[in-house]
C-alpha atoms as a PDB file:
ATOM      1  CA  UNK A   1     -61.394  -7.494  12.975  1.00  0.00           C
ATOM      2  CA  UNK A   2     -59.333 -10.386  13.419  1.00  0.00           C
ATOM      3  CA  UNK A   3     -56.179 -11.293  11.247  1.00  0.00           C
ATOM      4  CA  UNK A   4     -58.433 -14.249   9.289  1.00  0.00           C
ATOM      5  CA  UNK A   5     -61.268 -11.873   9.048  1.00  0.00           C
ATOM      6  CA  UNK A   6     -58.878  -9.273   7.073  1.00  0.00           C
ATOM      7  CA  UNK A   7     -57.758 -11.871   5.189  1.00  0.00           C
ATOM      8  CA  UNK A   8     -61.110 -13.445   4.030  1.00  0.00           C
ATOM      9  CA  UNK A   9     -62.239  -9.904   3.340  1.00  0.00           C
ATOM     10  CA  UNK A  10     -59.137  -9.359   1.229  1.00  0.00           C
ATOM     11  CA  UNK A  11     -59.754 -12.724  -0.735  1.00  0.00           C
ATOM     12  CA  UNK A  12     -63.529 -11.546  -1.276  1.00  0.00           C
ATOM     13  CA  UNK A  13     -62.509  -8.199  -2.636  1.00  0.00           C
ATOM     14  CA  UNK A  14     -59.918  -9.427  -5.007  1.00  0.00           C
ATOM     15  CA  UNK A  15     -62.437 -12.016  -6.384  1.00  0.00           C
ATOM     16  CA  UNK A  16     -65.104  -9.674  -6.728  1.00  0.00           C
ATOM     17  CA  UNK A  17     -62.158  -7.534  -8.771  1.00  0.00           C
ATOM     18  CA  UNK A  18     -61.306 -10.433 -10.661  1.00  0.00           C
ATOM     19  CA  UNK A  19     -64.876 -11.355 -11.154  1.00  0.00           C
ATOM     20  CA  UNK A  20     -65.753  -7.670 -12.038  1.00  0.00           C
ATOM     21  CA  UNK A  21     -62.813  -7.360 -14.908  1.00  0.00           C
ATOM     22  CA  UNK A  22     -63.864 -10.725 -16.444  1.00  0.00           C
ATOM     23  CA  UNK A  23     -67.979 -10.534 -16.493  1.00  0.00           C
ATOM     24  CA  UNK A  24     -66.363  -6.606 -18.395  1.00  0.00           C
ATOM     25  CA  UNK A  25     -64.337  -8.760 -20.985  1.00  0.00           C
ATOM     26  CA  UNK A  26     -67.445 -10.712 -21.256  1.00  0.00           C
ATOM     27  CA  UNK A  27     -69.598  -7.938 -21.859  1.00  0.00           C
ATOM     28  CA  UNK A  28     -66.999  -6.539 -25.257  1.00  0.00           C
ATOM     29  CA  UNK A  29     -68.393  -8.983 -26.891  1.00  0.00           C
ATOM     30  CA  UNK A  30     -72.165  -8.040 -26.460  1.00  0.00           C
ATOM     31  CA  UNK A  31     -70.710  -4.730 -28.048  1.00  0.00           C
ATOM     32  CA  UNK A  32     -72.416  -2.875 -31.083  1.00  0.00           C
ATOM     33  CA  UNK A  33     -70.652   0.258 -31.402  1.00  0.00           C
ATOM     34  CA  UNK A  34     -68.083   2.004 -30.467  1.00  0.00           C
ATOM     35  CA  UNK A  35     -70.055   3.877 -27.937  1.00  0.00           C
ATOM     36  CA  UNK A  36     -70.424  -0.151 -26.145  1.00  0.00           C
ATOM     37  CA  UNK A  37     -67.012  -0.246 -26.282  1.00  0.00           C
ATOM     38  CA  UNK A  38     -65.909   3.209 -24.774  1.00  0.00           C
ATOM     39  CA  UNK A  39     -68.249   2.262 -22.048  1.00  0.00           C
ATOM     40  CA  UNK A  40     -66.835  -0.770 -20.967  1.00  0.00           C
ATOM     41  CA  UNK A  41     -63.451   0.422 -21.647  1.00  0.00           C
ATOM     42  CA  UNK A  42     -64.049   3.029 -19.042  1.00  0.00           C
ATOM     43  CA  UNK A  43     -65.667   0.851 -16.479  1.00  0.00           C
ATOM     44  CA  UNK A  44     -62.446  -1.888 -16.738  1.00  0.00           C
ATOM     45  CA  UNK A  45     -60.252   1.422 -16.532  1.00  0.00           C
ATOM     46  CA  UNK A  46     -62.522   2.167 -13.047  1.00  0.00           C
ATOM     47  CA  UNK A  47     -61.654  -1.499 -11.401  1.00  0.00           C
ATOM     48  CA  UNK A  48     -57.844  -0.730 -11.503  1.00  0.00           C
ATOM     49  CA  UNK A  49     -56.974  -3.584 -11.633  1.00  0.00           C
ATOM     50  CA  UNK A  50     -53.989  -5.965 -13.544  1.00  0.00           C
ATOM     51  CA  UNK A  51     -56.568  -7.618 -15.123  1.00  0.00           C
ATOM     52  CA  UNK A  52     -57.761  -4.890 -16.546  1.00  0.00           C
ATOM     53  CA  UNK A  53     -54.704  -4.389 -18.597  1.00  0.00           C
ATOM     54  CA  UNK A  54     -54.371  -7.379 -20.189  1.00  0.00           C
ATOM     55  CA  UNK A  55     -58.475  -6.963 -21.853  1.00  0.00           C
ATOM     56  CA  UNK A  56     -57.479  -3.683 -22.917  1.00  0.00           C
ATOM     57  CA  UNK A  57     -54.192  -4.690 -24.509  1.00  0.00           C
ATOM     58  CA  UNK A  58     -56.061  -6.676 -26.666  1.00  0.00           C
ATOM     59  CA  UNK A  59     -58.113  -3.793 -27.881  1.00  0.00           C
ATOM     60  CA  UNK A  60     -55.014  -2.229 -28.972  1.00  0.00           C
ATOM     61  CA  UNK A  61     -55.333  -3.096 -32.436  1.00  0.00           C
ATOM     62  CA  UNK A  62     -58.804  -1.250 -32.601  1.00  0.00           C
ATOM     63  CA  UNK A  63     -59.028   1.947 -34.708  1.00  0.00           C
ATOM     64  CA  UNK A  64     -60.693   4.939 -33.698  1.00  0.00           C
ATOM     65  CA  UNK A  65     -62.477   5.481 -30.193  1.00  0.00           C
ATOM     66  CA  UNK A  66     -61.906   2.254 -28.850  1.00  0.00           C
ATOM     67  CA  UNK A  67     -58.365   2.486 -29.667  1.00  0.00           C
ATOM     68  CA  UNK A  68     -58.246   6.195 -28.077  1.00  0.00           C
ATOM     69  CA  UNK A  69     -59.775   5.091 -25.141  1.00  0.00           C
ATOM     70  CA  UNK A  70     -57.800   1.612 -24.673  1.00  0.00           C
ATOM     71  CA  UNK A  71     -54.296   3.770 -25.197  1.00  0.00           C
ATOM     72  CA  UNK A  72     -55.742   6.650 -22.185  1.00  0.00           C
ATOM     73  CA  UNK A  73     -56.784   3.641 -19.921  1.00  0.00           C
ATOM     74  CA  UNK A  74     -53.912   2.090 -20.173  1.00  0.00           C
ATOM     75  CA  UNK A  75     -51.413   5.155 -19.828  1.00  0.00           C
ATOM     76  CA  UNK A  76     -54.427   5.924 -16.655  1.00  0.00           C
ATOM     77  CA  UNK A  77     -53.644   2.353 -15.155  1.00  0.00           C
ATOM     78  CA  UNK A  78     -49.898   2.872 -15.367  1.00  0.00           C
ATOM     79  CA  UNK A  79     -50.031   6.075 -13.563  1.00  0.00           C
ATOM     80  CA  UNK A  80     -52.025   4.631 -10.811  1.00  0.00           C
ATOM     81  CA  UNK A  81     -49.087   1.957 -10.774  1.00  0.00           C
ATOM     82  CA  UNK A  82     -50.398  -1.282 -12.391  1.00  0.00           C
ATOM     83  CA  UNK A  83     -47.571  -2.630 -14.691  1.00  0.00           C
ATOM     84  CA  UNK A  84     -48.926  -2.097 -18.218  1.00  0.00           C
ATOM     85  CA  UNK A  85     -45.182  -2.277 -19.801  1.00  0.00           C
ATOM     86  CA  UNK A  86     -44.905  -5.758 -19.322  1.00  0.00           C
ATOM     87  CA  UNK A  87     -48.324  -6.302 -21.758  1.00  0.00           C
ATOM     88  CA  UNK A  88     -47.041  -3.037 -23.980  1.00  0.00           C
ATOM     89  CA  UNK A  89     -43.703  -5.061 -25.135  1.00  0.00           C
ATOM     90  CA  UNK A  90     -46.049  -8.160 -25.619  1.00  0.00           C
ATOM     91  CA  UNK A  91     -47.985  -5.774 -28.217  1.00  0.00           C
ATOM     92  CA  UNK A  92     -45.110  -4.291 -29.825  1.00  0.00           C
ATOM     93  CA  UNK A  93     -44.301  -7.671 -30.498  1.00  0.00           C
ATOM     94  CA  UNK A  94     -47.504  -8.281 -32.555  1.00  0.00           C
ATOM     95  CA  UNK A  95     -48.123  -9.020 -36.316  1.00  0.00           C
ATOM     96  CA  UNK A  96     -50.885  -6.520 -36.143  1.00  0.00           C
ATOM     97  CA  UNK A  97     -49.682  -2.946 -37.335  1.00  0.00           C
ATOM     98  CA  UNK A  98     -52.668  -1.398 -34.814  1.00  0.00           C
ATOM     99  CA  UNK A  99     -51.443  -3.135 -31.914  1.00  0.00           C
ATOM    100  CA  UNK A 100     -47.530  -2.232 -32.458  1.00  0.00           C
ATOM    101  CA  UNK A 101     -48.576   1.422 -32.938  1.00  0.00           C
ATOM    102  CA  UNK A 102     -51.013   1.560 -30.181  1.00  0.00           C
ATOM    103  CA  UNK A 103     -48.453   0.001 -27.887  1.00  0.00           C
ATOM    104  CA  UNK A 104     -45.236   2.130 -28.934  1.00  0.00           C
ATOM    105  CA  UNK A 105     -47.773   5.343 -27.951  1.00  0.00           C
ATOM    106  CA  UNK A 106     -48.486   3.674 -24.136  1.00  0.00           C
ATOM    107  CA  UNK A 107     -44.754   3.330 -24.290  1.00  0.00           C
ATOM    108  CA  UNK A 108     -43.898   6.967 -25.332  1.00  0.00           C
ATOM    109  CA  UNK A 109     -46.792   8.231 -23.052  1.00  0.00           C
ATOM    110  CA  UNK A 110     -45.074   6.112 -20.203  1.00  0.00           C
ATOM    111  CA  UNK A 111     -41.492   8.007 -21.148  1.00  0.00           C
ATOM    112  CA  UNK A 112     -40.129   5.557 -23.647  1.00  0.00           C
ATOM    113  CA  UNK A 113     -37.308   7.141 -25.897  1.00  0.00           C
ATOM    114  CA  UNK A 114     -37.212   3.794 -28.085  1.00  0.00           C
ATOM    115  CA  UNK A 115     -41.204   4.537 -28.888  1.00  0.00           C
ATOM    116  CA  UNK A 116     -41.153   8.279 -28.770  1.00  0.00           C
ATOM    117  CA  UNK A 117     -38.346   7.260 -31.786  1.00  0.00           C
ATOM    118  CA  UNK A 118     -40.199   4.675 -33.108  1.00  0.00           C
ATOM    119  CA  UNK A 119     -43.256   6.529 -34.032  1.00  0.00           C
ATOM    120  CA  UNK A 120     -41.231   9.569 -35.338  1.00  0.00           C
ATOM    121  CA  UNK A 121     -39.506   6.955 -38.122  1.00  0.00           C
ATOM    122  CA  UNK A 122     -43.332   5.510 -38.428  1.00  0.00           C
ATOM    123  CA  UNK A 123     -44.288   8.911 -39.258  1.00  0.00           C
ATOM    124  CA  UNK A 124     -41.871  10.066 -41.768  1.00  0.00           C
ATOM    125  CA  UNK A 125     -42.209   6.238 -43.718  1.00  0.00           C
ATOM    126  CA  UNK A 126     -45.389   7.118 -43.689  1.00  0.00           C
ATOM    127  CA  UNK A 127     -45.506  10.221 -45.543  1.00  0.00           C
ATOM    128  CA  UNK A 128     -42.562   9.011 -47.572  1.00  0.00           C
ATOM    129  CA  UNK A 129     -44.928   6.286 -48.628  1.00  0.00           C
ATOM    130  CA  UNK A 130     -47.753   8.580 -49.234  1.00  0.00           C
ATOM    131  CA  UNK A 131     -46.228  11.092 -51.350  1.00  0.00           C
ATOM    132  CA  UNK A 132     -44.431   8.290 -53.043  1.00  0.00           C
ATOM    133  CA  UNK A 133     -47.989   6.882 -54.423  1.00  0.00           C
ATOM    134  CA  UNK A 134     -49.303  10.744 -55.510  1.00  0.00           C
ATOM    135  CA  UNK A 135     -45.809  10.652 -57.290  1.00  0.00           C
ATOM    136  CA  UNK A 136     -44.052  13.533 -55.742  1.00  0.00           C
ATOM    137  CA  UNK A 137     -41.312  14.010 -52.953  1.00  0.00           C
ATOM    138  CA  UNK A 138     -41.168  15.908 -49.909  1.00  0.00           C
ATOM    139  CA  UNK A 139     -39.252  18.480 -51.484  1.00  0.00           C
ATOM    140  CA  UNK A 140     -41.972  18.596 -53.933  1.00  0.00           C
ATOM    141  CA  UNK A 141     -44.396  18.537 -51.875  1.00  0.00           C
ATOM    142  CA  UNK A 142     -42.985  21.925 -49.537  1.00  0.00           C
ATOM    143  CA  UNK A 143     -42.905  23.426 -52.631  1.00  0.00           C
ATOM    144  CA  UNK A 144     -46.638  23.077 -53.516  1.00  0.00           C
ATOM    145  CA  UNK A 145     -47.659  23.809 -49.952  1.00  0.00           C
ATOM    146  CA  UNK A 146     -45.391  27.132 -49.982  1.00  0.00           C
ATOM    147  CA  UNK A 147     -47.269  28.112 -53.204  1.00  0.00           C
ATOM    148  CA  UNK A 148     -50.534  27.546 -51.800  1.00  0.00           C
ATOM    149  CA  UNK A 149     -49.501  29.746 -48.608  1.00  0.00           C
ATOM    150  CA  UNK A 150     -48.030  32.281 -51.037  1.00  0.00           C
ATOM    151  CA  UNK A 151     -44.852  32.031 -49.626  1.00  0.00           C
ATOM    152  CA  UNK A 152     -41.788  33.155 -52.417  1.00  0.00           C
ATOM    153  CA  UNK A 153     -39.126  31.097 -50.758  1.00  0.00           C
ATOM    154  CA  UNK A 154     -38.029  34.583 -48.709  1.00  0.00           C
ATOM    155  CA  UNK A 155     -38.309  35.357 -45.095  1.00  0.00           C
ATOM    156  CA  UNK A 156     -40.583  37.736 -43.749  1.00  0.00           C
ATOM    157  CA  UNK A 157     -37.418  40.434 -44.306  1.00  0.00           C
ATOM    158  CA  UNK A 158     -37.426  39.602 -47.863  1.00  0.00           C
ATOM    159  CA  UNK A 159     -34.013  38.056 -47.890  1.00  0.00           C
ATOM    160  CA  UNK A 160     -34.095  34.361 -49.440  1.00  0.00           C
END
């Protein structure tokens, strides 16, 4: 094959990609469940492709499967090389509490210290906030589970 050949065969490839990741975008919003979703999540996870990344960054803010399967794609895509950082930053940068969660666990999946952090804090807010509204503190709250375990406050030796 000739040097145009290659190159024309390149071309058709990468617009059959490109073709391929948009007519998938196209087809989340023919979605009725999550099962739709998972399934065209997968398929834009299969084209490997840049494109790819930016559709499921914007899934990111998602709950439940679709989120799930958006965060593995994307952590799948960056370990098969595809820059998904880049779009992960974007996220973390969002007004949508989903998204900046979602993106901070691509992050920490990706070796981020600054995420891996960032969800711990998340966390323990979090809990703070929920034990705050049943009106009792984590202290509290130890206490209550240690009684339910039927722990005395004393080590397995007995000694407190």
């Amino acid at each position: 094959m000739n040097q145009n050949q290659n190159n024309d065969s390149n071309r058709r490839s990468s617009v059959r990609s490109i073709r391929s990741v948009a007519s998938l975008e196209r087809r989340l919003d023919e979605c009725v469940g999550s099962q739709d979703y998972v399934e065209v999540i997968h398929a834009l996870v299969l084209t490997r492709r840049q494109g790819a990344v930016r559709v499921l960054a914007t899934l990111l803010d998602s709950t439940g499967p679709i989120a799930e399967e958006s965060i593995a794609g994307l952590v799948a895509l960056a370990w098969d090389g595809l820059d998904v950082a880049a779009a992960m930053r974007r996220c973390a940068d969002s007004d949508d509490y989903e998204m900046i969660r979602h993106a901070h666990r691509v992050l920490r999946e990706l070796g981020n210290a600054a995420s891996a952090r960032w969800l711990r804090t998340d966390d323990d807010e979090r809990i703070d906030a929920y034990l705050d509204r049943k009106g009792f503190t984590l202290k509290d709250a130890i206490a209550r589970l240690d009684a339910v375990l039927g722990n005395d406050g004393t080590d397995e030796e007995g000694v407190a």
